[in-house]
Each structure stands twice: as structure tokens, then as C-alpha cells.
Protein backbone atom coordinates (compact mmCIF):
# COMPACT_ATOMS: atom_id res chain seq x y z
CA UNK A 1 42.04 58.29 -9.37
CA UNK A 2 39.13 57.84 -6.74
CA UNK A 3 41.51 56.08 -4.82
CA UNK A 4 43.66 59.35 -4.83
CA UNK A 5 41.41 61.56 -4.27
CA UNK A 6 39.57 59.42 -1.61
CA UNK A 7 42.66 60.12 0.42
CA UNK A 8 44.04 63.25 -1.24
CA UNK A 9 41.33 65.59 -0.10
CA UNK A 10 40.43 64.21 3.45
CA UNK A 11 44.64 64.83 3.85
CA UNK A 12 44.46 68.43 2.66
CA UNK A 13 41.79 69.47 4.19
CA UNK A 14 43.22 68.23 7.31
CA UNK A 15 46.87 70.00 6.60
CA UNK A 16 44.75 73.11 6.10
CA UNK A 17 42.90 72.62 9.65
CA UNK A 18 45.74 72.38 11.11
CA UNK A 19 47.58 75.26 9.81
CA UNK A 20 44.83 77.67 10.14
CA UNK A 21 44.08 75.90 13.57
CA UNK A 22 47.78 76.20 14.83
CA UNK A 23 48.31 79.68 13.31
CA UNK A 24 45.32 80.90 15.17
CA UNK A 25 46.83 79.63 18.25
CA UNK A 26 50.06 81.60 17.57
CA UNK A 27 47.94 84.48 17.35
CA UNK A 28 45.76 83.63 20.66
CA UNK A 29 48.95 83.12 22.63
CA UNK A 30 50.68 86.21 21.25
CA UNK A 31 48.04 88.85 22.31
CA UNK A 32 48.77 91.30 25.55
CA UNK A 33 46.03 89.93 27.33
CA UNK A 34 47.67 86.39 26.99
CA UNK A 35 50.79 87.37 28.12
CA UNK A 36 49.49 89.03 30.98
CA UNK A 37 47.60 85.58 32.09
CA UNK A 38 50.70 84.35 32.75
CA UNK A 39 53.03 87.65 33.71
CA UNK A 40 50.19 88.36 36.27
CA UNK A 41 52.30 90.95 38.29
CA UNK A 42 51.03 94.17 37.68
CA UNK A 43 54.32 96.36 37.67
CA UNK A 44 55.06 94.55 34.34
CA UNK A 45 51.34 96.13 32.32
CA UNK A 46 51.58 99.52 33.89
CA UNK A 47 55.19 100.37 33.15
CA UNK A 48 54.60 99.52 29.61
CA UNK A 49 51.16 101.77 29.16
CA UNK A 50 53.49 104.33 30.27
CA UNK A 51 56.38 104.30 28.24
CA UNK A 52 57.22 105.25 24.81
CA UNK A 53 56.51 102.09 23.47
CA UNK A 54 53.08 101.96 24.00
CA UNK A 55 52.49 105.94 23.82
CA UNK A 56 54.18 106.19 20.28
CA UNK A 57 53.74 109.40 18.12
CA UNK A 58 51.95 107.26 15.62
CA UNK A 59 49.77 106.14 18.13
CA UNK A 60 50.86 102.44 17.40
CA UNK A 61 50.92 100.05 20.77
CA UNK A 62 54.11 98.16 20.62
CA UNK A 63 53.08 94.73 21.85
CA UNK A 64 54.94 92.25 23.86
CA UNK A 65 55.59 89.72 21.82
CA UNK A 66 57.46 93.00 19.39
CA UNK A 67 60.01 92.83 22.05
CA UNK A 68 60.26 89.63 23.54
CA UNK A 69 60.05 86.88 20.66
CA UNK A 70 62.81 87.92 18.16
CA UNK A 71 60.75 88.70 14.72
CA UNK A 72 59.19 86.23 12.32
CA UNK A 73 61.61 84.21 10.31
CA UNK A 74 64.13 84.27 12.79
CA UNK A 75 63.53 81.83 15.07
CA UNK A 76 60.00 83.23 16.22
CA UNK A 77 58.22 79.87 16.65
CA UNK A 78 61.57 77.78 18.47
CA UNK A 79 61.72 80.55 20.91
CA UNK A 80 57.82 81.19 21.52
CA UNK A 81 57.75 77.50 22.44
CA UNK A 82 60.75 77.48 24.59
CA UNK A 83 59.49 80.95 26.54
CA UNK A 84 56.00 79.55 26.63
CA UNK A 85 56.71 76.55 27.94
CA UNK A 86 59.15 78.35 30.78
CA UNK A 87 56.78 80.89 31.39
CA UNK A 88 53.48 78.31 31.99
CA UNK A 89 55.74 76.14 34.37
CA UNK A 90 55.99 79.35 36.56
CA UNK A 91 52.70 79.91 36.75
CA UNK A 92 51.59 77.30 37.56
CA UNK A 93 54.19 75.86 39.96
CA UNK A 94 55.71 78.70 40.89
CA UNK A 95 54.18 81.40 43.60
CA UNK A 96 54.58 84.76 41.64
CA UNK A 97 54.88 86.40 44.73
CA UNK A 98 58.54 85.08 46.15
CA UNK A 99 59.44 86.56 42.16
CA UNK A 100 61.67 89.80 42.64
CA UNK A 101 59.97 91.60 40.00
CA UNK A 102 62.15 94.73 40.79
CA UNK A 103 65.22 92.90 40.01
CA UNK A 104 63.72 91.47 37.03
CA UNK A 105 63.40 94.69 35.48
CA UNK A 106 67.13 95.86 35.53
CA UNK A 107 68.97 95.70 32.77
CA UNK A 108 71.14 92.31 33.43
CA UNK A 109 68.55 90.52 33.38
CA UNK A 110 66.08 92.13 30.88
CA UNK A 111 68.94 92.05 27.88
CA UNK A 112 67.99 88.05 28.65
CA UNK A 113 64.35 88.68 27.08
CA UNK A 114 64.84 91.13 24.31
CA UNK A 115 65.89 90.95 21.28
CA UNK A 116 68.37 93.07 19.22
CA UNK A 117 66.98 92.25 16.11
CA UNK A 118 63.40 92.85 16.95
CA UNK A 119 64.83 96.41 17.81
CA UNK A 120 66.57 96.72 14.32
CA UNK A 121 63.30 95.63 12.75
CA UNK A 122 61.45 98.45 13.81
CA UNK A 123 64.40 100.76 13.72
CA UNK A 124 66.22 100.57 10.69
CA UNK A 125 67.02 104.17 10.87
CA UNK A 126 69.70 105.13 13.42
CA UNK A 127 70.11 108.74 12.43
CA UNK A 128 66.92 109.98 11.95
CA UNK A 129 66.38 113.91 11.75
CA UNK A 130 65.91 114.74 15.26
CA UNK A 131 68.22 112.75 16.97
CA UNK A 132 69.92 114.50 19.37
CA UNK A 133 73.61 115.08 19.71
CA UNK A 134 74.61 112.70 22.60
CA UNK A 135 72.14 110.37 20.49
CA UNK A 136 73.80 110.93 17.17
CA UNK A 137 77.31 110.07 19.09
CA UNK A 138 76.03 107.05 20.87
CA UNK A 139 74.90 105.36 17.62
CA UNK A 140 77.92 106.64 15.54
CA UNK A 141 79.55 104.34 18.31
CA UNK A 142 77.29 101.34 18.02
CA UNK A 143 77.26 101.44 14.79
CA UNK A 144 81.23 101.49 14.77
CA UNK A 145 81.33 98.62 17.41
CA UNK A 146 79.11 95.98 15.37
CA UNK A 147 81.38 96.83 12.79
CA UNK A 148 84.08 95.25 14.76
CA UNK A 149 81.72 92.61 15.70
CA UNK A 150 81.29 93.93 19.39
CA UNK A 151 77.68 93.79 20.51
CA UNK A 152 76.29 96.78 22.69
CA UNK A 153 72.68 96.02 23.09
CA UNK A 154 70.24 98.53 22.31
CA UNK A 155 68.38 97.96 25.97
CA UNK A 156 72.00 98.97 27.49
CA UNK A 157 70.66 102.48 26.85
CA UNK A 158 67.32 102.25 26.12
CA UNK A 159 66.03 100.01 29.09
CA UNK A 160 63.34 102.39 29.80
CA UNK A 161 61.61 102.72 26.50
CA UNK A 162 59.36 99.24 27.06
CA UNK A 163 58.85 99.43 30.95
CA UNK A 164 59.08 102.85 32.20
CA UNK A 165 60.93 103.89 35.15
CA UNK A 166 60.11 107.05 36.77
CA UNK A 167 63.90 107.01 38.61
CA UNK A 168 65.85 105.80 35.20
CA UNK A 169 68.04 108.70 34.20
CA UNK A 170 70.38 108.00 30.81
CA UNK A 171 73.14 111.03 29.88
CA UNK A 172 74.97 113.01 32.38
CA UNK A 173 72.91 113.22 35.99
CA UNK A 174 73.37 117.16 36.75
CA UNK A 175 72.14 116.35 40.46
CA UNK A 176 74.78 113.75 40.88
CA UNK A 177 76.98 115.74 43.08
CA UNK A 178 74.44 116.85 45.78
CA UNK A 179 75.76 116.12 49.60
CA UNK A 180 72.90 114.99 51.88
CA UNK A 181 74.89 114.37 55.08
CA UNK A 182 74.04 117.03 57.76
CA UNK A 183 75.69 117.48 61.32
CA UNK A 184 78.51 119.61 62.52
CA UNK A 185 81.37 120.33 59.73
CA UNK A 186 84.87 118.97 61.11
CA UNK A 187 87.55 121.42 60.67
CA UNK A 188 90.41 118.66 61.38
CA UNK A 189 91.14 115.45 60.86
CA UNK A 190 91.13 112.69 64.10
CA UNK A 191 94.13 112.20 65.29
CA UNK A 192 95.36 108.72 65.34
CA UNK A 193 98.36 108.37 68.20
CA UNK A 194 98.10 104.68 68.86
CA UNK A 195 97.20 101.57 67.35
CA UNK A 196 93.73 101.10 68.08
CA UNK A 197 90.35 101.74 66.34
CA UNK A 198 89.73 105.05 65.40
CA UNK A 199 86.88 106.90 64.30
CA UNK A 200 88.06 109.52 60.89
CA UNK A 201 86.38 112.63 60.14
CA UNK A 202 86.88 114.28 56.49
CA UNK A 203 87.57 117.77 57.26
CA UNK A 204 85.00 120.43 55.52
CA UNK A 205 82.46 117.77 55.95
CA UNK A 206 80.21 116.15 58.30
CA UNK A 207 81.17 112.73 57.15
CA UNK A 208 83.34 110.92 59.55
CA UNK A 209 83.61 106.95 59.14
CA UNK A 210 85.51 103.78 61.60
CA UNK A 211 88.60 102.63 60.87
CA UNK A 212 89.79 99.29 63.04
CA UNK A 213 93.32 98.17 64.34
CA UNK A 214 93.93 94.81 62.47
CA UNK A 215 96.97 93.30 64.20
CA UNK A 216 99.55 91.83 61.70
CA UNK A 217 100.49 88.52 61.30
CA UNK A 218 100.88 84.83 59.64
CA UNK A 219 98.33 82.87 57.68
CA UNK A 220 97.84 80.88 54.97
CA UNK A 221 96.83 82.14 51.40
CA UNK A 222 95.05 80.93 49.04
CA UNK A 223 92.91 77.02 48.46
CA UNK A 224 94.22 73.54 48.21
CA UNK A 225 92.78 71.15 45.93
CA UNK A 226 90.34 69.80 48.36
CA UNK A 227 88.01 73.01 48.75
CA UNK A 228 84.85 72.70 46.78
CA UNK A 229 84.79 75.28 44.00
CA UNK A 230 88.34 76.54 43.83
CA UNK A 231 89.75 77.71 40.86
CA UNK A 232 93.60 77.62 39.57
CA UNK A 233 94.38 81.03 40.16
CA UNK A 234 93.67 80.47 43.99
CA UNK A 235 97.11 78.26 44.49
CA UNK A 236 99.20 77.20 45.21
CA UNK A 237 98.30 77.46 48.84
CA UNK A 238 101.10 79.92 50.36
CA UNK A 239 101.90 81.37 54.04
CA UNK A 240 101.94 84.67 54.02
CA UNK A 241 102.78 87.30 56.87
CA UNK A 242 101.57 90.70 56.47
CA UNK A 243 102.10 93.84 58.64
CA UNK A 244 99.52 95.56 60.91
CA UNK A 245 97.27 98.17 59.44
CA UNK A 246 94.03 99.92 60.08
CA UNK A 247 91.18 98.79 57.36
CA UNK A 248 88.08 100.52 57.06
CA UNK A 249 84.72 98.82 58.93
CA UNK A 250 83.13 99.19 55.71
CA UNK A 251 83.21 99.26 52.49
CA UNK A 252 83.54 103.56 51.07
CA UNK A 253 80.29 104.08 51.28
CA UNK A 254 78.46 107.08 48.83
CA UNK A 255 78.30 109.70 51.66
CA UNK A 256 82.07 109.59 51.94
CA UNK A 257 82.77 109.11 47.98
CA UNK A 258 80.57 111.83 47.44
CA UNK A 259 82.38 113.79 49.79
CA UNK A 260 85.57 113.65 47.56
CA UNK A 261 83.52 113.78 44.51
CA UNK A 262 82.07 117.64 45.94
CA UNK A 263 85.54 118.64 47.19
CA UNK A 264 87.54 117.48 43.64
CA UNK A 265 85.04 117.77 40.91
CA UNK A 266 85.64 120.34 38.38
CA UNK A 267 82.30 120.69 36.70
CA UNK A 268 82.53 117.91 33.97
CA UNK A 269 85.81 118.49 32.71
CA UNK A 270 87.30 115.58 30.16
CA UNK A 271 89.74 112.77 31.01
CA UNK A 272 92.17 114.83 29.21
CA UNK A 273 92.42 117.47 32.24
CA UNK A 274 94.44 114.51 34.37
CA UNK A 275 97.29 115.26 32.17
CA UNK A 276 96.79 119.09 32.84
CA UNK A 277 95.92 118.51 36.28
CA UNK A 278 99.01 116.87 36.88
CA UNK A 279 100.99 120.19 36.12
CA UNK A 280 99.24 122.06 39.16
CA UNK A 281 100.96 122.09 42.61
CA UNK A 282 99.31 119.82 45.20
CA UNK A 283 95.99 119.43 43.47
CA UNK A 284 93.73 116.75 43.02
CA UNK A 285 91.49 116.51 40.28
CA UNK A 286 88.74 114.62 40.88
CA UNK A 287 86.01 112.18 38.84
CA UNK A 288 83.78 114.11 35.87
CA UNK A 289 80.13 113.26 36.45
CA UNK A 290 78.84 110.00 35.49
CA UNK A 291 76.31 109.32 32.65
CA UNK A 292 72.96 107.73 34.35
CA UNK A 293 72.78 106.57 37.40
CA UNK A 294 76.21 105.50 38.97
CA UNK A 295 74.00 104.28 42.18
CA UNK A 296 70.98 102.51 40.00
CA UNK A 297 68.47 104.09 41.75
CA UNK A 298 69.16 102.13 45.07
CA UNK A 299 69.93 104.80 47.07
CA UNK A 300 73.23 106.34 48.07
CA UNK A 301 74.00 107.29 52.07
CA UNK A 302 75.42 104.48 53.88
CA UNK A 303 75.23 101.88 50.89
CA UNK A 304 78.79 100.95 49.45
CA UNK A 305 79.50 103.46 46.27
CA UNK A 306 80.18 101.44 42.87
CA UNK A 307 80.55 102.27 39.22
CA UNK A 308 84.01 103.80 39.69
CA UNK A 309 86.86 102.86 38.01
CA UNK A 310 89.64 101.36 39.65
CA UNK A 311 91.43 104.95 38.76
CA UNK A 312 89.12 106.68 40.79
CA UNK A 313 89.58 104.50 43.47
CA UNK A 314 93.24 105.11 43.55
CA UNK A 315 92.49 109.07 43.31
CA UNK A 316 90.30 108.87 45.88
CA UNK A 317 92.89 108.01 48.61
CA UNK A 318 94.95 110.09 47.24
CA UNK A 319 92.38 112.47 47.84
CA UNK A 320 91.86 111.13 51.63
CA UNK A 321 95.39 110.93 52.41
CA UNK A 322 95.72 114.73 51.27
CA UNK A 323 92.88 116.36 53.33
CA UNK A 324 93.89 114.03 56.91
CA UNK A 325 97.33 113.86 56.71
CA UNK A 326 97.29 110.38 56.96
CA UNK A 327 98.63 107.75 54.71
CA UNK A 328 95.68 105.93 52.61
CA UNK A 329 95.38 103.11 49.77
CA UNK A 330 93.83 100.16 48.71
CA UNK A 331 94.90 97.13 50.69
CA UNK A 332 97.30 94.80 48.96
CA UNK A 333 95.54 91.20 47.89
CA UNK A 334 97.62 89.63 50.80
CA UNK A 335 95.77 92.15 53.51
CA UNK A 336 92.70 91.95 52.15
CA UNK A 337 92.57 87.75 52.51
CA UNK A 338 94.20 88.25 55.87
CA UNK A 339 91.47 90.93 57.01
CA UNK A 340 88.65 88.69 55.46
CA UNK A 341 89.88 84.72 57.20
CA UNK A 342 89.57 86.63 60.28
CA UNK A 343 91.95 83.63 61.78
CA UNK A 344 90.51 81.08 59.93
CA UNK A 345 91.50 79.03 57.10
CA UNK A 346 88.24 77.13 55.75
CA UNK A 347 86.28 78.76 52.83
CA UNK A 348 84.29 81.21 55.03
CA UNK A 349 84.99 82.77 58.27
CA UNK A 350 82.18 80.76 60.03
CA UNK A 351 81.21 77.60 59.39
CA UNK A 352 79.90 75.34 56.58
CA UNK A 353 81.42 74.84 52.65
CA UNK A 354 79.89 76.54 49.79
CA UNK A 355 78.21 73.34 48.36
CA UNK A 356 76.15 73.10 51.11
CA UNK A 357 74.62 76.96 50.47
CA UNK A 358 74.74 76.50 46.53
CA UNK A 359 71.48 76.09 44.98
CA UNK A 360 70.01 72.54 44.97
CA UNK A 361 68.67 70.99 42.00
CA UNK A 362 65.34 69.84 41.26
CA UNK A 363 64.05 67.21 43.71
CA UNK A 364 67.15 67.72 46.37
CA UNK A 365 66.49 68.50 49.90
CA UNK A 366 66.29 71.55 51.38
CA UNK A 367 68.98 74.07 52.82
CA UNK A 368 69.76 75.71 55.77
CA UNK A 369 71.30 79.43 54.62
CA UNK A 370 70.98 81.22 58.26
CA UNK A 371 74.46 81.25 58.75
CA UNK A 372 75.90 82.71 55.62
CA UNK A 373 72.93 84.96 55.54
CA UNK A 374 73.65 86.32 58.53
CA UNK A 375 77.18 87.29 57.29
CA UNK A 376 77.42 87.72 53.41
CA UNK A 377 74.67 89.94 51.12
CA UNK A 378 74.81 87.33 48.23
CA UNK A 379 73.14 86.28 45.93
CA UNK A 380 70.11 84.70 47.48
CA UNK A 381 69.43 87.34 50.09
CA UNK A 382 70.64 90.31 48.62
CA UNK A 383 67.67 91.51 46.55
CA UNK A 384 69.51 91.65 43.81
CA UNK A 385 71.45 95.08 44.96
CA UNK A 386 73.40 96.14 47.60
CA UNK A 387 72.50 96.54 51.30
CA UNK A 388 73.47 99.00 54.03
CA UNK A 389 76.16 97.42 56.38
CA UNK A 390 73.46 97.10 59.06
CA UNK A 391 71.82 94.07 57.11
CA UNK A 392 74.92 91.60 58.27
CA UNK A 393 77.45 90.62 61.00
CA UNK A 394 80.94 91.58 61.11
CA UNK A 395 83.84 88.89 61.03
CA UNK A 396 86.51 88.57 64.37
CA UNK A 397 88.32 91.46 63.21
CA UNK A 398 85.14 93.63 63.56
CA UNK A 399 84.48 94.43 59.29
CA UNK A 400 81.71 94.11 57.97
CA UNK A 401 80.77 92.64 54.19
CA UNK A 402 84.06 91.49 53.52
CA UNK A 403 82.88 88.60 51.56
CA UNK A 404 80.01 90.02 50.02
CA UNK A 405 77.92 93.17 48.91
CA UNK A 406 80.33 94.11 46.39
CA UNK A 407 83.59 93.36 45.21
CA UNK A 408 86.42 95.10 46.17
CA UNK A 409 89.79 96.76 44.07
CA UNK A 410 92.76 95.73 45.48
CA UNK A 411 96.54 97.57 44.56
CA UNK A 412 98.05 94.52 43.03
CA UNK A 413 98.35 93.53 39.46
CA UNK A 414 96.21 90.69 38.74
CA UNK A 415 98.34 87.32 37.54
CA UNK A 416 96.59 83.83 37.79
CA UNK A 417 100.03 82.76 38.49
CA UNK A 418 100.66 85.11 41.68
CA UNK A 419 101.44 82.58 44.42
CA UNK A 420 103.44 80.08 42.72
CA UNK A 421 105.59 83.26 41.90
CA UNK A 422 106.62 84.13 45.36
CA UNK A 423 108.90 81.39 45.92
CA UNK A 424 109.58 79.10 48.78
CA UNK A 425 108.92 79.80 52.80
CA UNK A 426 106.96 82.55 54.15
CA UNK A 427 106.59 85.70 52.26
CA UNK A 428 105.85 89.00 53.62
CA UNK A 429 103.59 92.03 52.70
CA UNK A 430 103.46 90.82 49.26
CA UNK A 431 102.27 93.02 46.68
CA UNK A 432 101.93 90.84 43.36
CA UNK A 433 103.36 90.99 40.07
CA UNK A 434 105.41 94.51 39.14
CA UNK A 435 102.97 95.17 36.50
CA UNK A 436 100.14 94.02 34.27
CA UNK A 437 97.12 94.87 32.65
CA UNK A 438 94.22 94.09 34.88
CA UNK A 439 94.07 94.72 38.78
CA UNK A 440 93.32 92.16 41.09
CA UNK A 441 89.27 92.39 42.36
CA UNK A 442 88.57 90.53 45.94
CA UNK A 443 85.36 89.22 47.35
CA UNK A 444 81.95 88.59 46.11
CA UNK A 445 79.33 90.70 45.90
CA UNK A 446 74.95 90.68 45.93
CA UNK A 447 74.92 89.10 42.15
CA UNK A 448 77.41 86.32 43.53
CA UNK A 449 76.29 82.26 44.22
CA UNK A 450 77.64 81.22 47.35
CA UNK A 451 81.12 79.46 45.85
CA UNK A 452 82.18 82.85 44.80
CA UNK A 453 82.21 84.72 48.25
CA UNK A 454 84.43 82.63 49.64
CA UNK A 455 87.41 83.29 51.84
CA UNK A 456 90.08 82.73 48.28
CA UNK A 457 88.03 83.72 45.62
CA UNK A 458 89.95 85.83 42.92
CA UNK A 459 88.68 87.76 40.25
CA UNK A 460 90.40 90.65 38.58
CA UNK A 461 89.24 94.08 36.86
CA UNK A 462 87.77 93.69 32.83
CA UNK A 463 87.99 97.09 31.47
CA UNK A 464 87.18 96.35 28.14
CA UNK A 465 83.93 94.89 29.29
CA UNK A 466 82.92 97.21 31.76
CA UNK A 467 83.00 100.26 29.03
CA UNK A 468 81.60 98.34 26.76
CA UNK A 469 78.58 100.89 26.42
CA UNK A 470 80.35 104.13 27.13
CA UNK A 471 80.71 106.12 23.88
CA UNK A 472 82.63 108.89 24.91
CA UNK A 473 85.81 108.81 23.18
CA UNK A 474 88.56 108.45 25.22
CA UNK A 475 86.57 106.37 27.38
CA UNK A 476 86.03 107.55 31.40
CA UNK A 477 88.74 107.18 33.55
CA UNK A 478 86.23 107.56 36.45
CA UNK A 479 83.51 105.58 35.83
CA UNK A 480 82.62 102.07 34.47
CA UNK A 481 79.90 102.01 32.16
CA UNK A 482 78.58 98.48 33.08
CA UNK A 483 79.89 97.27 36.02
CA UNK A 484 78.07 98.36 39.32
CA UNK A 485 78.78 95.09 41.60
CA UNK A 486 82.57 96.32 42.30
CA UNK A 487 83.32 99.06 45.35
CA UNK A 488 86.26 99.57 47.39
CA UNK A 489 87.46 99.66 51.20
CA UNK A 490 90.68 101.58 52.22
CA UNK A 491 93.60 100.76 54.48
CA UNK A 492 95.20 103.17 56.04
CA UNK A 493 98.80 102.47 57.33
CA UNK A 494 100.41 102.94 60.84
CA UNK A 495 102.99 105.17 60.30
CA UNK A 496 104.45 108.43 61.27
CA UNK A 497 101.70 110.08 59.77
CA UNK A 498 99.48 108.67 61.91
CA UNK A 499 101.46 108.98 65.34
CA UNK A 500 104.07 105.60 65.12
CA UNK A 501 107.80 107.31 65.58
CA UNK A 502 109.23 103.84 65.22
């Protein structure tokens, strides 16, 4: 019994040291003031003294460990250590000033480092009394998605509750359709009489933007086996000869979308009014205003617009075509690779393969990125959003963030089986598959690693996904929910409407 005891007690009081020991170091390392040892930017502590979280109506400060460590029971300690240990290798190897702390904060990256439980925990109640209507109809439609098993993150809506933003804006932006451009207000359209560059002007407005001459002709589309990175979808490897056409310098930038957004829009009227649109005489009906911020708070102007659907896209040069007299669309997948080789057929159109401008590992030498940075807003330059067209180069054919910035809808139907489809010898001004479900999407954009922005890449449109969050039932036929990485660039054809009698 000594014997027991000699052992016995020295071993439990012991066990108890340690457990009060380590849970007071849980406790030590959960406090604000620990966290901000580490997070030492300051953006981080003053955006949460100013939000709701930390000025609650109880007067209860919602901590950061509330919001960041899922709660207690549910893998708390697994994840404090994993965080912890990530977070204390930053700091101390890291220089917390190359961080983009701006980019941090948006919401594809912050739905990384919250928790949808820890939400749930502290609101149980999703109705409560004074909810408001368009917050009583966005949870009826969470609460009908987890049904199904679909997750919509809380944070998709409520991003500024924890970190407040003074330029967030969630439900419908009222200001959205404000024109900023100023100059003289064109009264016609330019007139186009041969093939060479041309400068447009959208009549009733003072935007005008530069449309270039790109001569037709022969190339090969698509990857072979041997480029680094290639996926399936990008072969087989087929020559292709495609028409001349004019393309637009740039990507449709905000000042001209908003342009047709001022001259359509019809006050906030429902997807339903296509249908009775489509009964008027030579009208256009264009987008209903967006919910939030369509441009997240980057700024509009000269930047490329995003967040509309591929619809509105199509609409839009509709639109365009209607008010110059001219004959405007997106380019077919075949004119877009054409326009973005430039004459070339390695990955990019200027030198150097994509695993030479990926991302080394740990260790690995260093990289030179001038090149592609002078040509391609990716991911590593880009800021994490997208840039005016002034920040890059053009390619031979004179356009400008062809590879990069943001993605761009083309007309076809998407098929990962396109180009073995098209048969044998050359093919010409192919327009893909007669029909699908998804529409082909071309070129990287400012989120995308350097493999994606090549020359081939292929991606295609994910509706589904990209309304994931948008509770308005039917969904918008305008505007994507969560995508903002996708935009558009035109083509306008050379045709009688634009002075070729041939």
C-alpha cells in the first residue's frame, strides 16, 4: 500500500500540474492580446473594435478565438495547434510587411479561417424578431440549402460583422448605376469603312473605346502532351483557320458596361420581365441591379467589369450592336486562342514555360517573373484584384490582358471533348458543340498561378456554383453571386454593317 501510494500521489499530482498547467496555457494563448502578438498588423485590431462583433447590444466583446478556432468539443485543441503553429512560423520567419493584408480580408480567403459552427453556436436563432425581410428570405434560403446538404457560409453575407469595412455594402447598391465618365456626348456611332483599327464611340455617351483589325488566318489549337500543365480538355492539338475580325483592346471595362447598364436598366425589375420584354418591338431590357458590390470595392472606370452573368454578356452586345449599327458578340473559343498566341504556338506569347514562373517549394532557387509580369496580372502580381490595362503590355496583335486579369466568356458551348470532335484537316471558324449546359470561359485571371494563364487553358462557366449565395428565387440572370474573376471582351465582325460590300 505504501508502495502505491509512494507512486500514486507523486503521479497525480503531476497529471493535475499538468492539466491545470496546460489549460492555463490554452487560456494564455487564446486571449486578444495574444493573438495580436502574432497578427501584429494593425488593420486586423481596429476593424474588429469597430464592428458589430465587438460593439454588441449586450455589450459582450466577441473574441478572436469565437471566430477563428471552431468551438470547444469540436476539434478546438487539433486546430489551435495546427493555426498556432502556422501562425508562429510567420512571425517569426516571415516579414509581415510583403503580407497583403487587404487581400486577406476578402471573403475567399477569410471563409478559410472561420468557422460555420462557431457562428451556429452563438446563433442558434435564425429568425429572431427583428430580422428584416431580405434577412428573413436569405435564411429561409440557407436554411433550405443545408437541408439539401449545400453549404452557403454564413461569412458569404456577413463578412463584415468581425472586421468592419467602411466600403462593404450587402443587399441591393441603389448608387450602382451612377455614370462618372465626363467629356463631350457622341451623337453617332464611328464609322468603320475599312479594315483597320478603329476607335468606337457609344452614342448618348461620352464613352468611346479601341477596337483593332486582327487579320485572319491558320494556327494551331490547343496543347500536345509535352506542355507542362495541360489538361485533357486542351487536345487533341488541332489547326484551325479562323476569319478576320476586329476584337476589342481590352477587356469591357465598367465605364462602358455601365454605359449599357444606364441606357437598359429598368429600375430593378425581376428576371421575369425578359419574357415580357421580349414581346416589345426593338427593345432591350437590360441587367436589374446587383446585390453588394458587383465591383468589390476596387474601383470601376477603366478596370475590366465582372460579376455578370454570361446572359448579360450576351445582352450586352446585343445592346452594342443595337445603338452602333454594327455587328457585336463574344468571340468564338477558336478567335479568342487565335487573338491570344499572337503567332505563336508555345504556352505564352513570349517566352518561358509555366513551371519556370510556378511557385517554388521550400529550399528551391529563386525565380525570375519579369517577363510574365510584364504581360499577365496573375496571381503573384496582381494584388489579389484586378488592374487597369495600363499595368501590362499588349501581345503582337496590340490587346492587352488576354491571358490574365480576368477570365473571359466565350459563345461556344463548353465540351471537354471539343477538338477531337471536329474531325480530320483544317477546320474553319469553328464554333463548338450545337449545345450544352455550360459555356466555354478563356484565359486566366488575377486569382490564377501561372499554369493557368496560359496560351490553351480551358475552363468553362459553373452556374450552380457561382449563385450559390444568391437567394432570390428565380436566381439572377444578370449577375453571379460569387464569381467576380470572370469579364468579357467583344468582337465585332467585318461586315456590311461595318462598311465590307463583299
Amino acid at each position: 500500500m505504501k508502495k502505491f501510494l509512494l507512486f500514486f500521489l507523486p503521479g497525480l499530482v503531476i497529471g493535475i500540474g499538468l492539466m491545470w498547467g496546460g489549460n492555463r496555457a490554452i487560456e494564455s494563448t487564446s486571449t486578444d492580446k495574444y493573438c495580436n502578438s502574432c497578427h501584429i498588423h494593425p488593420q486586423a485590431e481596429i476593424s474588429w473594435k469597430k464592428s458589430v462583433h465587438y460593439e454588441t447590444q449586450s455589450g459582450y466583446h466577441t473574441h478572436c478565438v469565437e471566430c477563428h478556432l471552431p468551438p470547444k468539443g469540436e476539434g478546438y485543441l487539433p486546430e489551435k495547434a495546427r493555426t498556432g503553429l502556422r501562425d508562429l512560423w510567420s512571425h517569426w520567419f516571415r516579414d509581415s510587411a510583403s503580407f497583403n493584408w487587404e487581400a486577406k480580408s476578402k471573403l475567399e480567403q477569410a471563409i478559410g479561417h472561420v468557422y460555420e459552427s462557431t457562428c451556429l453556436k452563438c446563433h442558434p436563432n435564425l429568425f429572431p424578431a427583428k430580422l428584416t425581410k431580405d434577412g428573413m428570405d436569405a435564411h429561409l434560403y440557407y436554411d433550405q440549402q443545408a437541408k439539401k446538404g449545400v453549404e452557403v457560409p454564413c461569412i458569404s453575407c456577413h463578412l463584415n460583422a468581425g472586421h468592419y469595412d467602411p466600403n462593404y455594402i450587402h443587399a441591393r447598391n441603389t448608387g450602382f448605376g451612377q455614370i462618372t465618365v465626363s467629356g463631350d456626348i457622341f451623337t453617332e456611332p464611328t464609322p468603320v469603312l475599312s479594315f483597320t483599327n478603329y476607335t468606337e464611340q457609344i452614342p448618348g455617351s461620352a464613352v468611346k473605346f479601341n477596337m483593332l483589325a486582327i487579320p485572319g488566318g491558320t494556327f494551331k489549337m490547343g496543347s500536345g502532351d509535352a506542355e507542362k500543365f495541360r489538361q485533357e480538355d486542351e487536345g487533341p492539338i488541332k489547326e484551325v483557320h479562323v476569319d478576320q475580325f476586329f476584337m476589342g483592346e481590352i477587356e469591357v471595362s465598367w465605364d462602358e458596361y455601365m454605359t449599357f447598364f444606364a441606357q437598359t436598366s429598368r429600375g430593378g425589375k425581376t428576371a421575369s420581365d425578359q419574357t415580357a420584354a421580349a414581346q416589345e418591338v426593338d427593345v432591350i431590357v437590360g441587367a436589374t441591379p446587383p446585390y453588394g458590390q458587383p465591383d468589390q470595392g476596387w474601383g470601376k472606370g477603366k478596370r475590366p467589369a465582372i460579376s455578370m452573368s454570361h446572359h448579360a454578356a450576351e445582352v450586352y452586345c446585343q445592346w452594342l450592336s443595337k445603338v452602333t449599327g454594327k455587328t457585336y458578340r463574344l468571340p468564338s473559343e477558336a478567335e479568342w486562342e487565335y487573338a491570344a498566341r499572337g503567332g505563336k504556338e508555345t504556352p505564352y506569347f513570349f517566352d518561358g514555360d509555366p513551371k519556370q514562373y510556378m511557385k517554388k517549394k521550400l529550399f528551391s532557387s529563386k525565380r525570375d517573373t519579369t517577363l510574365i509580369n510584364r504581360y499577365v496580372v496573375y496571381q503573384e502580381n496582381s494584388q489579389a484584384k484586378t488592374q487597369e490595362p495600363s499595368f501590362v503590355l499588349p501581345n503582337p496583335f496590340g490587346l492587352k490582358n488576354m491571358l490574365g486579369n480576368v477570365a473571359e466568356f466565350c459563345a461556344d458551348w463548353y465540351a471537354p471533348d471539343t477538338y477531337s470532335k471536329y474531325g480530320q484537316g483544317t477546320v474553319t471558324n469553328p464554333k463548338g458543340p450545337a449545345s450544352g449546359s455550360e459555356h466555354v470561359v478563356r484565359g486566366g485571371s488575377f486569382k490564377s498561378p501561372a499554369d493557368q494563364v496560359r496560351s490553351a487553358s480551358r475552363g468553362q462557366t459553373q452556374t450552380d456554383t457561382w449563385l450559390r449565395t444568391d437567394p432570390q428565387s428565380p436566381k439572377s440572370i444578370w449577375w453571379y453571386s460569387d464569381c467576380f474573376y470572370v469579364g468579357f471582351r467583344v468582337v465585332c465582325e467585318f461586315d456590311e454593317n461595318t462598311g465590307n460590300s463583299d
